[in-house]
N, C-alpha and C. Protein backbone atom coordinates (compact mmCIF):
# COMPACT_ATOMS: atom_id res chain seq x y z
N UNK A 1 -29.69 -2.66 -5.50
CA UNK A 1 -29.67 -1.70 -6.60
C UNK A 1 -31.02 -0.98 -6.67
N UNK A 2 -30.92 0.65 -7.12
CA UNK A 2 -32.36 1.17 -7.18
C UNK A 2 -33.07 0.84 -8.30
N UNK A 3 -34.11 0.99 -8.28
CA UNK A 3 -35.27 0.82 -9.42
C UNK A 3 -34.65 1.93 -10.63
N UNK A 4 -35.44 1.81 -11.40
CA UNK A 4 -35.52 2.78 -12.69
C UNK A 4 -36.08 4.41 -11.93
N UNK A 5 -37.35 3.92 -11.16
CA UNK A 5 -37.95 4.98 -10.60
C UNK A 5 -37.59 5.45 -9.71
N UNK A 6 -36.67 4.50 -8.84
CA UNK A 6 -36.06 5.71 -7.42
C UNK A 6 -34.74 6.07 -7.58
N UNK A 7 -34.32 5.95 -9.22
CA UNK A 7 -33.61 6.83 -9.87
C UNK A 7 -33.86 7.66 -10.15
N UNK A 8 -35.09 7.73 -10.64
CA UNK A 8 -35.54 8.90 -11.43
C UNK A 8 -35.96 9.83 -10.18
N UNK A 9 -36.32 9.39 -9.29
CA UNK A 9 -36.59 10.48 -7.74
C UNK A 9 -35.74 10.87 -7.23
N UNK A 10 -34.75 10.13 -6.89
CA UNK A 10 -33.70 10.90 -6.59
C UNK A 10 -33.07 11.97 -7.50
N UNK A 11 -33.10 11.84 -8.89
CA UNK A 11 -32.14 12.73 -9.49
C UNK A 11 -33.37 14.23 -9.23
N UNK A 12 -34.63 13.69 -9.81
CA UNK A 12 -35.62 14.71 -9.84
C UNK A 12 -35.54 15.01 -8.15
N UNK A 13 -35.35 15.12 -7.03
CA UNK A 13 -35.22 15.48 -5.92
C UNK A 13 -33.82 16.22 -5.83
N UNK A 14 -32.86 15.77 -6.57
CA UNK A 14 -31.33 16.70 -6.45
C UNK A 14 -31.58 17.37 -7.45
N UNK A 15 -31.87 17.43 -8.12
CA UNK A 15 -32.20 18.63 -9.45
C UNK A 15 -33.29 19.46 -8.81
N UNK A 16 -34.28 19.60 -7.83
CA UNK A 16 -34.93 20.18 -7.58
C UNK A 16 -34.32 20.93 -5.99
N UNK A 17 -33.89 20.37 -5.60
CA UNK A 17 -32.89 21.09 -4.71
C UNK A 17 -31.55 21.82 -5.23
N UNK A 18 -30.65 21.47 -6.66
CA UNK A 18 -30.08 22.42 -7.21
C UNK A 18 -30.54 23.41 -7.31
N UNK A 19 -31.85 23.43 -7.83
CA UNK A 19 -32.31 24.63 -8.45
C UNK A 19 -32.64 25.48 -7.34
N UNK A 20 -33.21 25.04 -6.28
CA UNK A 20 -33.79 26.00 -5.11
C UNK A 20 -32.12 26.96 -4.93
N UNK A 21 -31.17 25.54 -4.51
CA UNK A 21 -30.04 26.41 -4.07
C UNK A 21 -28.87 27.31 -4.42
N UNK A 22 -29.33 27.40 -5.95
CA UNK A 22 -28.88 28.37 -7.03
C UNK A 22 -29.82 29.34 -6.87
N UNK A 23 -30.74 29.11 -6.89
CA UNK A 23 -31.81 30.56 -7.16
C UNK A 23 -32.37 30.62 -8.20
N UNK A 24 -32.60 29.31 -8.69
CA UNK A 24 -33.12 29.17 -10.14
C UNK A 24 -34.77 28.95 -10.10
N UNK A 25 -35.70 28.90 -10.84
CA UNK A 25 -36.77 28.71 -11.24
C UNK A 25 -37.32 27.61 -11.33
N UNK A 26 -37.90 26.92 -10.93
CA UNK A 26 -38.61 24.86 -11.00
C UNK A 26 -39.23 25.25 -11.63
N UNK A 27 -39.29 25.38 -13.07
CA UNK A 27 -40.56 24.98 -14.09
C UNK A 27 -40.84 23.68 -14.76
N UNK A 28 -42.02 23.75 -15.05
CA UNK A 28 -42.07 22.23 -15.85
C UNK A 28 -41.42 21.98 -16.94
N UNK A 29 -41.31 22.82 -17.30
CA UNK A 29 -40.16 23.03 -18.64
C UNK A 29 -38.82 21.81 -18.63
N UNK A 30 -37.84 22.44 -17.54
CA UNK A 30 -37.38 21.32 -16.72
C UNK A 30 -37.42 20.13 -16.15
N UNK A 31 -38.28 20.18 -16.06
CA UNK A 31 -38.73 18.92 -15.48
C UNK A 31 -38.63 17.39 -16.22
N UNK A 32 -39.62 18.44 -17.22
CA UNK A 32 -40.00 17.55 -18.47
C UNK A 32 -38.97 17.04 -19.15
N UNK A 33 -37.63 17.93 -19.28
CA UNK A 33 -36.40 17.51 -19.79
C UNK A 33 -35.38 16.84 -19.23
N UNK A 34 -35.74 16.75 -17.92
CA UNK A 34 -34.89 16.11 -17.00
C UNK A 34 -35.81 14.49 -17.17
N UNK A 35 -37.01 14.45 -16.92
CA UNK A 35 -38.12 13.38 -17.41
C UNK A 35 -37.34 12.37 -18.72
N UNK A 36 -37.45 13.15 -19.81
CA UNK A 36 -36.91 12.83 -21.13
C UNK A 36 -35.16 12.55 -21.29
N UNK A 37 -34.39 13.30 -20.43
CA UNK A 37 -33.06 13.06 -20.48
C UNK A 37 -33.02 11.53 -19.16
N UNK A 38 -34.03 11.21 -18.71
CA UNK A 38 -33.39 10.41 -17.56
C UNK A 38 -33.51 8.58 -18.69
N UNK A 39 -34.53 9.00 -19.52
CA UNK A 39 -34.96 7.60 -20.21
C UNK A 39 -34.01 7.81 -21.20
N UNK A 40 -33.28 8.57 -21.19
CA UNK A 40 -32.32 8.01 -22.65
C UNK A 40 -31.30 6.95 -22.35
N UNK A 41 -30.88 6.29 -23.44
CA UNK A 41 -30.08 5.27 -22.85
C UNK A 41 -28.45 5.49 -23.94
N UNK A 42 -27.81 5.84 -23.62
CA UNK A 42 -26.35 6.49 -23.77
C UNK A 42 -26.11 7.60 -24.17
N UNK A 43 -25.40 7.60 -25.26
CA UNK A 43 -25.06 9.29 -25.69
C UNK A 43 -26.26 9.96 -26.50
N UNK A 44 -26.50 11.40 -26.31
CA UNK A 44 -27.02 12.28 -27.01
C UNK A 44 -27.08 13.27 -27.03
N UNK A 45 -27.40 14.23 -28.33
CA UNK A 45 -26.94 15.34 -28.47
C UNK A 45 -28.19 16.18 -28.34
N UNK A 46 -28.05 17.46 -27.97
CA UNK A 46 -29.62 18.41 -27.51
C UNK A 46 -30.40 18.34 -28.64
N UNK A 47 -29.72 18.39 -30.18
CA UNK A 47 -30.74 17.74 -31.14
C UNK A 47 -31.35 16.76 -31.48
N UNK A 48 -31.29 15.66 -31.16
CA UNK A 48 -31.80 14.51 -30.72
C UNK A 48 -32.64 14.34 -29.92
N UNK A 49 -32.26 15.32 -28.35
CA UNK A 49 -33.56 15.19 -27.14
C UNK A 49 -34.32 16.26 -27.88
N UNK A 50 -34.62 17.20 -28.65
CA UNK A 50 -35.59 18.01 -28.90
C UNK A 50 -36.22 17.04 -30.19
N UNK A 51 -35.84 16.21 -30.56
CA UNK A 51 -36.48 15.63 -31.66
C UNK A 51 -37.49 14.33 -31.04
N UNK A 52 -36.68 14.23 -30.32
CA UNK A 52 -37.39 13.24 -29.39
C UNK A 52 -38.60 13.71 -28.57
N UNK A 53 -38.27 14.87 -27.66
CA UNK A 53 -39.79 15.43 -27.45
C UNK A 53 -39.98 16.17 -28.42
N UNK A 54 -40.57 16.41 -29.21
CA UNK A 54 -41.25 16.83 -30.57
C UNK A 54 -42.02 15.79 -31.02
N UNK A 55 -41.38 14.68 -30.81
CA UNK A 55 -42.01 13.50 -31.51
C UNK A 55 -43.46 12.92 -30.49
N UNK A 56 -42.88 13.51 -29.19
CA UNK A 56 -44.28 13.31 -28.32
C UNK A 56 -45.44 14.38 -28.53
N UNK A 57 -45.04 15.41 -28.93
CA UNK A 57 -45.89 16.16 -29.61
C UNK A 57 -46.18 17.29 -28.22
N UNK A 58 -44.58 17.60 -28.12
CA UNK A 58 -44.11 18.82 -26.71
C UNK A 58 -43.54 19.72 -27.93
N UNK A 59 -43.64 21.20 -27.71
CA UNK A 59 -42.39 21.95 -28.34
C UNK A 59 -41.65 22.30 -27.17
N UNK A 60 -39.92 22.15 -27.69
CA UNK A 60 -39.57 22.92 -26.31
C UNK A 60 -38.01 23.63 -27.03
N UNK A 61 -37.84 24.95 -26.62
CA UNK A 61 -37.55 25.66 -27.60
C UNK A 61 -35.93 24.92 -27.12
N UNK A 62 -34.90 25.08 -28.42
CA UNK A 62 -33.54 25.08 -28.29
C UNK A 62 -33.04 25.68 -27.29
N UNK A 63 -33.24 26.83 -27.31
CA UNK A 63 -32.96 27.52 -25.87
C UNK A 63 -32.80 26.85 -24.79
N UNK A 64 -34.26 26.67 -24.29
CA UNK A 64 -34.85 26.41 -23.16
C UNK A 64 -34.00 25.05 -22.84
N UNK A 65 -33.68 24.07 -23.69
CA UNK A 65 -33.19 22.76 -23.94
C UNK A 65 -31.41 22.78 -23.46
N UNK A 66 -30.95 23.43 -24.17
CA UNK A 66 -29.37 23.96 -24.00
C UNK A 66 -29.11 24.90 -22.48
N UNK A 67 -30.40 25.80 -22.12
CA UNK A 67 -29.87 26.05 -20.80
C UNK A 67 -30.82 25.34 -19.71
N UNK A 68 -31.06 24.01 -19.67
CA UNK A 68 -31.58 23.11 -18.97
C UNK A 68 -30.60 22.04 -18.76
N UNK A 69 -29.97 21.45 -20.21
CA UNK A 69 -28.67 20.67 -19.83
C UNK A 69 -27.66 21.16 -19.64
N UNK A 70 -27.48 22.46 -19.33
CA UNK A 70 -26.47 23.02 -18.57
C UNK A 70 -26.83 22.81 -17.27
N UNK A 71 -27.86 23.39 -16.96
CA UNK A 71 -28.35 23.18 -15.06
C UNK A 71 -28.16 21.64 -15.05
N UNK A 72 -28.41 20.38 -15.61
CA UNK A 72 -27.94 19.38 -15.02
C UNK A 72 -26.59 19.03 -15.26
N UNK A 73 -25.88 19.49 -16.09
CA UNK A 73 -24.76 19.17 -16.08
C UNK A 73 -23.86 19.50 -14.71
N UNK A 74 -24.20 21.31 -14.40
CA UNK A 74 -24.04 21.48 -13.43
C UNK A 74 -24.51 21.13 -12.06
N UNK A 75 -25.35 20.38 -12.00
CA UNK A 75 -25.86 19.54 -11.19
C UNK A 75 -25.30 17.96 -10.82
N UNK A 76 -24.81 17.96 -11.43
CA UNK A 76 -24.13 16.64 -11.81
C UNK A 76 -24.99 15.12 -11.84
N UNK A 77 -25.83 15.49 -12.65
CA UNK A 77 -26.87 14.41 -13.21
C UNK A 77 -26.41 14.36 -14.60
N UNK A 78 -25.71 15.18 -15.40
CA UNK A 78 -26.00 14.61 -16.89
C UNK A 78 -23.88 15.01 -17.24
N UNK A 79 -23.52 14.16 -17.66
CA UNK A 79 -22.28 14.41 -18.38
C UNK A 79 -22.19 15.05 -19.97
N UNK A 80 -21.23 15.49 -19.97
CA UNK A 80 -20.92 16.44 -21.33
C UNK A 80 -19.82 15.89 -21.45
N UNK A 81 -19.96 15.20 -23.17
CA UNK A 81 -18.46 14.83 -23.82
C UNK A 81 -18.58 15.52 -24.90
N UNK A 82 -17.23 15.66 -25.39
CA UNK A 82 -16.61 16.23 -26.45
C UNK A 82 -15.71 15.08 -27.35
N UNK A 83 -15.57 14.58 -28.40
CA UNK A 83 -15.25 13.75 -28.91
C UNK A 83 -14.80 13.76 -30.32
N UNK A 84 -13.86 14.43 -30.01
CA UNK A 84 -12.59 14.73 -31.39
C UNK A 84 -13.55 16.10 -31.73
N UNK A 85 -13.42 16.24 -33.08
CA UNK A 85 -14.22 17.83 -33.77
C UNK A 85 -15.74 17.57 -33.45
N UNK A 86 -16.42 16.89 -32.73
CA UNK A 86 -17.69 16.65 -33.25
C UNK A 86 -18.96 17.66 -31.69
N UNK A 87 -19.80 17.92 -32.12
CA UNK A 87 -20.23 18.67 -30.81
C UNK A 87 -20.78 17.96 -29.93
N UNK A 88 -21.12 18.83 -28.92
CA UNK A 88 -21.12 18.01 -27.61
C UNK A 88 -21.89 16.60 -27.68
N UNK A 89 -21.65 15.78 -26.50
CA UNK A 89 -23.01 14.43 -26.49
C UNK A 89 -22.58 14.47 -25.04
N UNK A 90 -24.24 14.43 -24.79
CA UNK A 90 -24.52 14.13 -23.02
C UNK A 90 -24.91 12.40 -22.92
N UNK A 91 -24.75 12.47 -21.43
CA UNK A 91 -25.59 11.10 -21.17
C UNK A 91 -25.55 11.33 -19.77
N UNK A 92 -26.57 10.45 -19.16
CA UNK A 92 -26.68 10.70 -18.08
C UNK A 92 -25.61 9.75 -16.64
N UNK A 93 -25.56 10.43 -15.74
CA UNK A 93 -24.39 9.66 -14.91
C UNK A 93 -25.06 8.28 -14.05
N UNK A 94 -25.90 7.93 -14.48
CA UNK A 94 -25.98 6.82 -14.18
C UNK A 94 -25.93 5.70 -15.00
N UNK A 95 -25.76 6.25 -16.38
CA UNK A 95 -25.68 5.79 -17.57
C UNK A 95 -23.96 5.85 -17.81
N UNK A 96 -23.50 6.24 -17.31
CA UNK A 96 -22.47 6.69 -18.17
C UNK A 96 -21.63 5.87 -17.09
N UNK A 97 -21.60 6.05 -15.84
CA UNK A 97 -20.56 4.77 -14.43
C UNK A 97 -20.28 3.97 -15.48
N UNK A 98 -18.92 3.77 -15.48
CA UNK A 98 -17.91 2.43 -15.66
C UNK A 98 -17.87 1.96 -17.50
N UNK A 99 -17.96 2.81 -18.06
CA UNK A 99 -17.50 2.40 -19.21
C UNK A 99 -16.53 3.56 -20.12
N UNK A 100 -15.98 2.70 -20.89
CA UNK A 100 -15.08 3.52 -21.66
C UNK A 100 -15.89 3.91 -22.71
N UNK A 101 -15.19 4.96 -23.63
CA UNK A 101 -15.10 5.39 -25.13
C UNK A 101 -13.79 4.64 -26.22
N UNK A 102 -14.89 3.91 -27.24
CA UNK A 102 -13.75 3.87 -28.11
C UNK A 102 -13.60 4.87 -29.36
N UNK A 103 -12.85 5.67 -29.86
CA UNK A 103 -13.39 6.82 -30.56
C UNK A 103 -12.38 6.92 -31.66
N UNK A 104 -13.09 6.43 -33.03
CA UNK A 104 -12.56 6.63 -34.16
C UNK A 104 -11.50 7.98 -34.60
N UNK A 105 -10.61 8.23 -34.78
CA UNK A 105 -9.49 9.41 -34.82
C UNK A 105 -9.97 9.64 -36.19
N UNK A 106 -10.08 9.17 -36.91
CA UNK A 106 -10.45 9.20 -38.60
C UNK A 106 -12.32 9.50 -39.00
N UNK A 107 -13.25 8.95 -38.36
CA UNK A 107 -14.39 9.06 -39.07
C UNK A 107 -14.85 9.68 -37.11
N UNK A 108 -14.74 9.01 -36.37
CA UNK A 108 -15.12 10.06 -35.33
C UNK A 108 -16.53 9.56 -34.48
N UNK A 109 -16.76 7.87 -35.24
CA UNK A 109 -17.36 6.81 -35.00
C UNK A 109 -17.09 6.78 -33.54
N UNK A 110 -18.10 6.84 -32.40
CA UNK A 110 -17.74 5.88 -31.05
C UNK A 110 -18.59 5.09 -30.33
N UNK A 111 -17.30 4.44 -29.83
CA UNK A 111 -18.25 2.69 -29.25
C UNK A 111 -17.95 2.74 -27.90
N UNK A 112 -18.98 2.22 -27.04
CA UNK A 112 -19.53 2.25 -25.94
C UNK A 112 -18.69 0.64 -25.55
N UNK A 113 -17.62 0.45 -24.41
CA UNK A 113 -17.35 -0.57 -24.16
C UNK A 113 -17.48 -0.87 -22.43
N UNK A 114 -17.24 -2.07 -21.83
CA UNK A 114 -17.04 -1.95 -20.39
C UNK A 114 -16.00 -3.20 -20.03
N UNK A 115 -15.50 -2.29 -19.35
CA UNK A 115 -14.35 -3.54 -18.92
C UNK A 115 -14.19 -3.96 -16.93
N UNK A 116 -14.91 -4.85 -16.81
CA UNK A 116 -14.95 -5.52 -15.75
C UNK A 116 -13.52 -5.45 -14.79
N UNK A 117 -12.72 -5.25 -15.57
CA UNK A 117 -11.93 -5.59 -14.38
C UNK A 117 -10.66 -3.83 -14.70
N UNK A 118 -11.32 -3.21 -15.01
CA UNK A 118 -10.88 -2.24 -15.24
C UNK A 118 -11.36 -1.44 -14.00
N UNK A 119 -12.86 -1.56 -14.14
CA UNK A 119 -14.14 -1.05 -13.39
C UNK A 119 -13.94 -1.60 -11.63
N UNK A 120 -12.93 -3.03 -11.57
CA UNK A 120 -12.99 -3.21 -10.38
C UNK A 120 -11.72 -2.93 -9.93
N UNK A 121 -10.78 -2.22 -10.56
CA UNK A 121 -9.21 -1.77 -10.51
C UNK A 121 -9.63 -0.23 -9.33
N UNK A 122 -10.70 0.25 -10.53
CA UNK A 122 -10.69 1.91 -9.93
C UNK A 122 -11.63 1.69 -9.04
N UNK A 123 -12.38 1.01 -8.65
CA UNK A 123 -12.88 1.15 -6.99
C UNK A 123 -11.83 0.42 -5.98
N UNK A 124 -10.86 -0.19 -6.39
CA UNK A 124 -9.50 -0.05 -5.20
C UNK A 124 -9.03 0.93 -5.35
N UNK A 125 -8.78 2.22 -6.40
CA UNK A 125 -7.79 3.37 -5.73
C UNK A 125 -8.71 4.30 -5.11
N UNK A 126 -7.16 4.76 -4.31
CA UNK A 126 -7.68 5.75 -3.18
C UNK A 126 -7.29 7.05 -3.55
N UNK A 127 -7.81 8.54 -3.65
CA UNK A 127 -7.53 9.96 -3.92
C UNK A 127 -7.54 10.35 -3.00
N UNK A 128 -5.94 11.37 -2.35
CA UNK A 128 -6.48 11.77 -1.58
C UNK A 128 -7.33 13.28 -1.63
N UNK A 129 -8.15 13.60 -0.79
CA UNK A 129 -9.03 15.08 -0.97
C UNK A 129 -9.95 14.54 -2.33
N UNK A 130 -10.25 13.31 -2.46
CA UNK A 130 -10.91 12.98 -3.35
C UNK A 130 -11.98 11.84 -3.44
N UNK A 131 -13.11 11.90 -3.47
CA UNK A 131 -14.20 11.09 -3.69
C UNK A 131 -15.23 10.09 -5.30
N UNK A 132 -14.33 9.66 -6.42
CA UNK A 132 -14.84 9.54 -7.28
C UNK A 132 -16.46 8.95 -7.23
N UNK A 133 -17.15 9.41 -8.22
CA UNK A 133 -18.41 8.87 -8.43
C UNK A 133 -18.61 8.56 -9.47
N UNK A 134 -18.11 8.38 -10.52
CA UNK A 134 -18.14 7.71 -11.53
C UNK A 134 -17.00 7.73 -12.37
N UNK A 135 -16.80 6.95 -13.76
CA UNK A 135 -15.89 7.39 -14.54
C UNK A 135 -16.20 7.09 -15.72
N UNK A 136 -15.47 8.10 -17.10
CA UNK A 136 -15.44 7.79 -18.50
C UNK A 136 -14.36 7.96 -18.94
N UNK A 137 -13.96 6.88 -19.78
CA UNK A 137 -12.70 6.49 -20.39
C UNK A 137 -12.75 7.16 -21.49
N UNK A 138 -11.69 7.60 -22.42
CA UNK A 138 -11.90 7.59 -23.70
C UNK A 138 -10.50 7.27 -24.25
N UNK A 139 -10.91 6.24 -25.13
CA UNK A 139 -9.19 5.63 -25.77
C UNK A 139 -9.59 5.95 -27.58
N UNK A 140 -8.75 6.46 -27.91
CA UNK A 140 -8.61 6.83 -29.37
C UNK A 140 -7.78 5.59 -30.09
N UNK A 141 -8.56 5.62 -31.77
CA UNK A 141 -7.96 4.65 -32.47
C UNK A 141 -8.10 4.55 -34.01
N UNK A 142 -8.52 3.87 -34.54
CA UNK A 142 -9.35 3.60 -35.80
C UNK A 142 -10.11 2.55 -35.67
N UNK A 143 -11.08 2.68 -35.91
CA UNK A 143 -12.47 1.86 -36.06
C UNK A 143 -12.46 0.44 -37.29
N UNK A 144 -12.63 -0.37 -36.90
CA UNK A 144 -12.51 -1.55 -38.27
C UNK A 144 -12.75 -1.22 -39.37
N UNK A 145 -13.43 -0.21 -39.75
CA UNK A 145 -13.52 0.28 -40.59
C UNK A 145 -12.72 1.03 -41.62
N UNK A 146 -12.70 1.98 -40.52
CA UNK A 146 -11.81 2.89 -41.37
C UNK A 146 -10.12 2.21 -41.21
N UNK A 147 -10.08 1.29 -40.34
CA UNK A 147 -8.52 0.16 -40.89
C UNK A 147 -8.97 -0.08 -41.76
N UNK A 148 -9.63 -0.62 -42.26
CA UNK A 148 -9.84 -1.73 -43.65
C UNK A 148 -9.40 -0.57 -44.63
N UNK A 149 -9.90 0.80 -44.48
CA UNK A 149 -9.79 1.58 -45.68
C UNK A 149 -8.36 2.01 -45.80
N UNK A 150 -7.55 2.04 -44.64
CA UNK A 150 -6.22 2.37 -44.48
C UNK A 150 -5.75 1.13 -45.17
N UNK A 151 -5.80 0.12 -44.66
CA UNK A 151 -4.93 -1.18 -45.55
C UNK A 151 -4.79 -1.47 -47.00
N UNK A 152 -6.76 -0.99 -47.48
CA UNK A 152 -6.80 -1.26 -48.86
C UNK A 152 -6.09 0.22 -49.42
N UNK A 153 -5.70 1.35 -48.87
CA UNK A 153 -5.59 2.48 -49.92
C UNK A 153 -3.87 2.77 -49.41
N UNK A 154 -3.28 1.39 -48.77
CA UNK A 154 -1.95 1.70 -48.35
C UNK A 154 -1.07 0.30 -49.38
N UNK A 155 -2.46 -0.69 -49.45
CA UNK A 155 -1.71 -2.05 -50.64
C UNK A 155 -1.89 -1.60 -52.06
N UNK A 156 -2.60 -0.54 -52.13
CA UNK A 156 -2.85 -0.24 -53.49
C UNK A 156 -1.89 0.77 -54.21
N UNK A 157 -1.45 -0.14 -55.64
CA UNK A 157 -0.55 0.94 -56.30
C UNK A 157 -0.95 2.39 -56.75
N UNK A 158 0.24 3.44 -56.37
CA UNK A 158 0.49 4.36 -56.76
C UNK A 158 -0.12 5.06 -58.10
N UNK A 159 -0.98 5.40 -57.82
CA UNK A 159 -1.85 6.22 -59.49
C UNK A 159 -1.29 7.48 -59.87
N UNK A 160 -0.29 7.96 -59.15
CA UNK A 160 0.70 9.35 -59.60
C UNK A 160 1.70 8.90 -60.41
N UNK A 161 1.74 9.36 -61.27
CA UNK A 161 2.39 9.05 -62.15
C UNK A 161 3.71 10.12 -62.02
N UNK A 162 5.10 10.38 -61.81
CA UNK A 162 5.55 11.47 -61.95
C UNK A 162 5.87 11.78 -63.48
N UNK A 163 6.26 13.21 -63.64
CA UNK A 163 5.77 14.36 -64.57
C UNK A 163 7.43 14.44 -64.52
N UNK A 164 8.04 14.31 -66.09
CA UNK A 164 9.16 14.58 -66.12
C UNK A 164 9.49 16.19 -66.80
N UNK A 165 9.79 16.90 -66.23
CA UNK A 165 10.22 18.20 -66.98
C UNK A 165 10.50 18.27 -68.72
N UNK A 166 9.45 18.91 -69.36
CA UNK A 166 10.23 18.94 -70.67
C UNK A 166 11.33 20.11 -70.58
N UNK A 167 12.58 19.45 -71.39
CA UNK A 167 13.67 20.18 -71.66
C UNK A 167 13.52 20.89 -72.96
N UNK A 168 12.90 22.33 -73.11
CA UNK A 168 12.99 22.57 -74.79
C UNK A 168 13.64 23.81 -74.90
């Protein structure tokens, strides 16, 4: 298995060869966000990584941030989920191999699970014209939570009272 760091070289070596072979620009700008997106550890949203470098005491404009995790997305270093109404959350694909989503239908809550023998199902199938490199599940449900609130507001009596027509 690679290190933390000859993760981080390799991606920073394919992200730096994306960019040559698009025709894009290597600034540090980039860099720095690819730097900061590689140490995160699961989901997050571009407001979060700008709060996060901010907090190192970097500005780095929204902009610059939103069309940077596009170049890795399109690069295929960083994944983009969408998860019921809520806006995007990235994570990175080395982060993200072999686990599911469990994703609240009601509050919109999601949980990060992994299932071992799920994970060793899909490296026996075969695609053809096809090479997988990773995968993300997402199974929809209700969260313990918001069951509990369904049970208690489904045992509880009726507070409508019906309204009988006056006849006058």
């Amino acid at each position: 298995m690679t290190t933390d760091k000859g993760k981080a070289a390799n991606y920073t070596q394919a992200f730096s060869d994306y960019l040559s072979r698009t025709g894009r620009r290597r600034t540090p700008e980039r860099f720095m966000i690819l730097e900061r997106v590689m140490a995160e550890r699961g989901h997050f949203s571009i407001e979060e990584l700008c709060e996060r470098i901010a907090a190192s005491g970097i500005h780095v404009a929204l902009a610059t941030a939103y069309n940077t995790l596009q170049l890795l997305v399109d690069a295929g270093i960083v994944l983009r989920h969408r998860f019921g109404d809520r806006t995007s959350l990235y994570e990175c694909v080395h982060e993200a191999s072999g686990h599911q989503h469990l994703i609240c239908s009601q509050c919109g809550k999601v949980k990060e699970v992994r299932d071992t023998s799920l994970a060793g199902y899909l490296r026996t199938k075969r695609y053809p014209s096809f090479t997988p490199t990773c995968y993300s599940l997402s199974i929809y449900g209700l969260c313990s939570e918001c069951a509990r609130k369904e049970r208690r507001s489904a045992a509880a009596p009726s507070k409508k009272t019906e309204s009988t027509p006056n006849n006058t």
